[in-house]
Protein backbone atom coordinates (compact mmCIF):
# COMPACT_ATOMS: atom_id res chain seq x y z
CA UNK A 1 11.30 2.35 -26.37
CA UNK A 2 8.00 0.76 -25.61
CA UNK A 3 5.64 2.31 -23.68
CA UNK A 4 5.42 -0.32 -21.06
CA UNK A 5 9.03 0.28 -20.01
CA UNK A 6 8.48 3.81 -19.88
CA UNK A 7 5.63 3.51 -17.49
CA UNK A 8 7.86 0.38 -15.26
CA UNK A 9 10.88 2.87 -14.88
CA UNK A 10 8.17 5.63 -13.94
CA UNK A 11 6.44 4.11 -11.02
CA UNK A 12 9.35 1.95 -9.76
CA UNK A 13 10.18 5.95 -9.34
CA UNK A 14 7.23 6.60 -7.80
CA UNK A 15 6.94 4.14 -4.96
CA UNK A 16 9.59 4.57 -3.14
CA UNK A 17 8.66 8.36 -2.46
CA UNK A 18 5.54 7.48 -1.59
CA UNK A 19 6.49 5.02 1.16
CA UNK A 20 8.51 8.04 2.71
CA UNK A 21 6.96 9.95 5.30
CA UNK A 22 7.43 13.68 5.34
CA UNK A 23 10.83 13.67 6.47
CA UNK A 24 12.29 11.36 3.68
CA UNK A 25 12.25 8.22 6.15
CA UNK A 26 10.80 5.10 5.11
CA UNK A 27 7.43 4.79 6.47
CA UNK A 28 6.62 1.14 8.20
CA UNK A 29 2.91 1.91 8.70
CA UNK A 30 2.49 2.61 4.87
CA UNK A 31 4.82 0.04 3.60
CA UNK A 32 3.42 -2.72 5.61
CA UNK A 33 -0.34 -1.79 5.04
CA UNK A 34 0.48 -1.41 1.33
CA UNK A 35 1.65 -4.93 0.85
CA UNK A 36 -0.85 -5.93 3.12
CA UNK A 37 -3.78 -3.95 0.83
CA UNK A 38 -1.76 -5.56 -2.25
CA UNK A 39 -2.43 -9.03 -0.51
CA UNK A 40 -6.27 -8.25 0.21
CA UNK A 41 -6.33 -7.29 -3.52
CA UNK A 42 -4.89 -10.85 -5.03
CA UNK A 43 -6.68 -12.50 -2.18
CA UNK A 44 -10.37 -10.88 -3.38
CA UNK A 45 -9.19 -11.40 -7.03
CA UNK A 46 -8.57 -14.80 -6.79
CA UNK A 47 -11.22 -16.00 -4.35
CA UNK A 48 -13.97 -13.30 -4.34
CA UNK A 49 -15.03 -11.17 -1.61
CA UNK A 50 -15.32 -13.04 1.87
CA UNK A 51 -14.71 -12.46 5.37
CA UNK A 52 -11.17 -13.22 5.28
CA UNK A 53 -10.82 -10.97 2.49
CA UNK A 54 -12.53 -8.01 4.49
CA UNK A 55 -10.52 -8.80 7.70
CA UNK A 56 -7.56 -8.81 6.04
CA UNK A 57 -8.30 -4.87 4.42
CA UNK A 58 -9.45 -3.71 7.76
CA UNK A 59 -6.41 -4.57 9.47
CA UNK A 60 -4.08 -3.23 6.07
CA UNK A 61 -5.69 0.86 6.34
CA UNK A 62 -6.44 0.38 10.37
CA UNK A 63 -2.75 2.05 10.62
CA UNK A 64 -3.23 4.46 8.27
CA UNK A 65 -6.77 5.66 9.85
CA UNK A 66 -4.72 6.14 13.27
CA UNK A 67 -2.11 8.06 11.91
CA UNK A 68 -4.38 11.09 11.15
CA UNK A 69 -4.24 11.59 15.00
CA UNK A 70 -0.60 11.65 15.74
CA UNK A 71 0.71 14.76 16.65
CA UNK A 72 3.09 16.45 14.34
């Protein structure tokens, strides 16, 4: 088995358990600021860093900065 496949079936393992919160419930806050990071990242690949681009990151990990402060 190549080791390409290995490493596919391993993180399509992964991901899913890491969009969970800590009671096994899908997260919104991580899985929309992870496909919005994932969007930043394609966007800055493509076209370079720019102010889009930066706007675009700050508003993917803003939700993920507030969530330190929720109370558990």
């Amino acid at each position: 088995m190549p080791i390409s496949t290995v490493l596919a079936k391993g993180l399509f393992a992964i991901i899913p358990d890491m969009l969970k919160d800590n009671k096994g419930k899908w997260s919104s806050k991580r899985t929309v600021s992870g496909v919005l990071a994932i969007a930043c990242v394609t966007q800055i690949d493509a076209n370079g860093l720019d102010i889009n681009t930066l706007l675009l990151a700050l508003i993917s990990i803003l939700p993920l900065c507030f969530s330190v402060f929720e109370k558990k």
